[in-house]
C-alpha atoms as a PDB file:
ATOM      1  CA  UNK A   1      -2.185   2.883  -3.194  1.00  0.00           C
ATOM      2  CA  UNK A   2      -0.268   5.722  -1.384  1.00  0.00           C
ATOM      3  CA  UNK A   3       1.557   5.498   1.889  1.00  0.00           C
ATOM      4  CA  UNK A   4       0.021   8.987   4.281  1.00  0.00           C
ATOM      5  CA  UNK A   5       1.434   9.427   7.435  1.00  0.00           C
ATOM      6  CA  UNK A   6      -0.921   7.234   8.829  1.00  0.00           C
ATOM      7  CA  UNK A   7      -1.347   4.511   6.506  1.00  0.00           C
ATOM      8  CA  UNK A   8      -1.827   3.370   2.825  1.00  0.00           C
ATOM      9  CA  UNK A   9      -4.903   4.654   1.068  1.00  0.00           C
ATOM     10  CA  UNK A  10      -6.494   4.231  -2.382  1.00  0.00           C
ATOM     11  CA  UNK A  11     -10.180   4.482  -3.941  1.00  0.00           C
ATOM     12  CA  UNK A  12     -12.438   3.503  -6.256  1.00  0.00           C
ATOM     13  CA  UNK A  13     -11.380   6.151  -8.668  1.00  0.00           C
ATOM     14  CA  UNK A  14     -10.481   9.843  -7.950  1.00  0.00           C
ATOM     15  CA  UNK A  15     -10.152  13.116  -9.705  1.00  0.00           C
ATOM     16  CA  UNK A  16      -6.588  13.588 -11.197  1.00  0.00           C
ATOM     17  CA  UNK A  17      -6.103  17.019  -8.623  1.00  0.00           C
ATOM     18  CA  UNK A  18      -7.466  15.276  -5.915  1.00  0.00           C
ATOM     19  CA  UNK A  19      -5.746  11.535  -5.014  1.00  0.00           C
ATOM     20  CA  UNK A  20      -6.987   9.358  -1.580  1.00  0.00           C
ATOM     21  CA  UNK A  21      -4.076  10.285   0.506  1.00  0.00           C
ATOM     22  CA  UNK A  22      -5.447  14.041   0.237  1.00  0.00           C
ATOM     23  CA  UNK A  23      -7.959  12.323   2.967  1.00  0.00           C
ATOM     24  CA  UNK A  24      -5.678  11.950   5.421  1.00  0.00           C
ATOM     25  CA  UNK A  25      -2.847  14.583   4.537  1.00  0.00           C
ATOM     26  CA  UNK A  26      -3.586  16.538   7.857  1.00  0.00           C
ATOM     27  CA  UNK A  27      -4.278  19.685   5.634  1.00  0.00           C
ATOM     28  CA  UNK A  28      -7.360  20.872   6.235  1.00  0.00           C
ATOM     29  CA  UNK A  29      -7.118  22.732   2.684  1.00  0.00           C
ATOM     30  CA  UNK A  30      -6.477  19.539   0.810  1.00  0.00           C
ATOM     31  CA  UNK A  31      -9.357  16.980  -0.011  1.00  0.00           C
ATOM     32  CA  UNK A  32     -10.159  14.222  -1.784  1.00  0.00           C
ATOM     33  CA  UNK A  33     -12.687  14.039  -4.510  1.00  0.00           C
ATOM     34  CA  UNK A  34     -14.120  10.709  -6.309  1.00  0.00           C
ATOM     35  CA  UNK A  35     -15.991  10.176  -9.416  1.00  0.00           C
ATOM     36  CA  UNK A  36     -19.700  10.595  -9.540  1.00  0.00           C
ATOM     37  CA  UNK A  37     -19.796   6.769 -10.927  1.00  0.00           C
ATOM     38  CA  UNK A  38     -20.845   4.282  -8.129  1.00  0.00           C
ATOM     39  CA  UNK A  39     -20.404   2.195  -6.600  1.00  0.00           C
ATOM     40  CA  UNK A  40     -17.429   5.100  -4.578  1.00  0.00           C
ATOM     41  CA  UNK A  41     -15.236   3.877  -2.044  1.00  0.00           C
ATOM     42  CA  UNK A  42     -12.449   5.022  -0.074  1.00  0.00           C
ATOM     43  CA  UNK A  43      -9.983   3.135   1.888  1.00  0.00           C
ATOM     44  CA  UNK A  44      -7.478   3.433   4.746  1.00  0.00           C
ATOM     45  CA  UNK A  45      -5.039   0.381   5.552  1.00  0.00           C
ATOM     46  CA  UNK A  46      -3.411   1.439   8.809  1.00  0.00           C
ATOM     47  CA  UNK A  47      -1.142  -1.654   8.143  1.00  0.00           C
ATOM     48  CA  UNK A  48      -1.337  -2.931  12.029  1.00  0.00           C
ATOM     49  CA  UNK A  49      -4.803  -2.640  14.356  1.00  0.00           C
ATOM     50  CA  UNK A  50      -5.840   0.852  15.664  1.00  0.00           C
ATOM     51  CA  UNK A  51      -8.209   2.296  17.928  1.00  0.00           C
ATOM     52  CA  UNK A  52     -10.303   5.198  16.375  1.00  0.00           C
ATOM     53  CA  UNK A  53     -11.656   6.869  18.560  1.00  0.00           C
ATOM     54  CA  UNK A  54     -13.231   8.854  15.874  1.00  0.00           C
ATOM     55  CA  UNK A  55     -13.856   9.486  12.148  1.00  0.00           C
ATOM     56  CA  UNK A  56     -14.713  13.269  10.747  1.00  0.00           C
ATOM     57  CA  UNK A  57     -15.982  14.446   7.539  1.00  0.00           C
ATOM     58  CA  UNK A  58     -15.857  17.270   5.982  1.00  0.00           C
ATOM     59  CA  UNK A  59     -18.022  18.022   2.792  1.00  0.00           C
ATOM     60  CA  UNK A  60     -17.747  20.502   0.725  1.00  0.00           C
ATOM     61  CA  UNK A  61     -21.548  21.474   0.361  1.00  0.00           C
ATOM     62  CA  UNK A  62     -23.520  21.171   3.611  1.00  0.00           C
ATOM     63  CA  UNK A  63     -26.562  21.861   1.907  1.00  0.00           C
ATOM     64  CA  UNK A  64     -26.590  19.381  -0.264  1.00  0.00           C
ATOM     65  CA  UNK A  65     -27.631  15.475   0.485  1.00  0.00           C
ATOM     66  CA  UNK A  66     -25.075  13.056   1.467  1.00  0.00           C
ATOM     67  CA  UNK A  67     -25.131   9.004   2.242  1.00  0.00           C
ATOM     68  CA  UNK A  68     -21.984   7.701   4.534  1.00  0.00           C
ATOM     69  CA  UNK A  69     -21.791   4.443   5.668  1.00  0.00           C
ATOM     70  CA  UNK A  70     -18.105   3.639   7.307  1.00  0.00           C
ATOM     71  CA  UNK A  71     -17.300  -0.155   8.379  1.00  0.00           C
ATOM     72  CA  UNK A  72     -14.352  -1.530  10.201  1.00  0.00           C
ATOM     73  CA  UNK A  73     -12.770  -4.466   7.768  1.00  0.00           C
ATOM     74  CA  UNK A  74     -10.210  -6.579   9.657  1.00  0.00           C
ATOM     75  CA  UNK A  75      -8.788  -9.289   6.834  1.00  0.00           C
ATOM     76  CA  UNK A  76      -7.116 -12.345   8.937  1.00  0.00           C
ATOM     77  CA  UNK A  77      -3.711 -13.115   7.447  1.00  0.00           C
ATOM     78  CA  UNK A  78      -3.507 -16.591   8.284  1.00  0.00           C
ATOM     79  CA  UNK A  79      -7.383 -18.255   8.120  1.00  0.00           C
ATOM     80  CA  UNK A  80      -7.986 -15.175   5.046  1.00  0.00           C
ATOM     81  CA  UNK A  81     -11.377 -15.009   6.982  1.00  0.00           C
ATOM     82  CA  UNK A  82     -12.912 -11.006   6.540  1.00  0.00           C
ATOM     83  CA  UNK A  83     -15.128  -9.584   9.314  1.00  0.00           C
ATOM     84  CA  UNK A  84     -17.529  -6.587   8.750  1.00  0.00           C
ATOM     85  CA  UNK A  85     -18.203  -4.166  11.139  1.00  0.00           C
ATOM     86  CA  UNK A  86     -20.914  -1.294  10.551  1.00  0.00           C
ATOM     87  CA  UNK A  87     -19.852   1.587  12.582  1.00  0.00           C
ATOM     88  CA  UNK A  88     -21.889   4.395  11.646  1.00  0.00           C
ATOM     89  CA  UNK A  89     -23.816   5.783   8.798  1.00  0.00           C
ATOM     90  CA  UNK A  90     -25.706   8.489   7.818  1.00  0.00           C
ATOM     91  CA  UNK A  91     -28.032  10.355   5.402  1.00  0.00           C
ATOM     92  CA  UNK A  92     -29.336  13.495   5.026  1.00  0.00           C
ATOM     93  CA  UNK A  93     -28.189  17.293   4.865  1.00  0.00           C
ATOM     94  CA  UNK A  94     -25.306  18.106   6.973  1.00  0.00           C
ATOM     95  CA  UNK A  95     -25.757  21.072   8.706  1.00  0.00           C
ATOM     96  CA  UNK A  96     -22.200  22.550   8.708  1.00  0.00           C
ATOM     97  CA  UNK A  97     -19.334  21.410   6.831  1.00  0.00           C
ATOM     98  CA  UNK A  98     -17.189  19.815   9.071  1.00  0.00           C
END
């Protein structure tokens, strides 16, 4: 788990180059890349609640096929109850990178 200006981050695995924070660096030159093995996850703990207002995603092959699903998770310090919220998803061929 690494602190980003933003937040801590951390993943299911990632390539050695190419750590979770590289997500949310503010470099649009930097990235981060996970393992082929699923399941793959990536994770943002803003430490305190945010509004998003949005999410972007930038791939590195737009012709290729892609499956995103991105949920609000909102843990409850004090009853440890979790709640779930699907936000968006999609899949299918992007048809530009960013």
């Amino acid at each position: 788990t690494t602190l980003s200006p933003v937040g801590y981050t951390s993943s299911s695995e990632a390539l050695s180059l190419y750590p979770p924070e590289l997500a949310v660096d503010g470099n649009k030159r930097s990235c981060f890349y996970s393992n082929r093995r699923k399941p793959r996850w990536w994770r943002m703990d803003m430490g305190t609640p945010h509004t998003v207002i949005s999410v972007s995603i930038t791939v590195p092959f737009a012709s290729s096929e892609h499956h995103f699903t991105i949920y609000v998770i909102e843990v409850n310090d004090t009853t440890t109850a979790t709640k779930y919220q699907k936000c968006a998803s999609f899949r299918g061929i992007f048809s530009s990178q960013t």
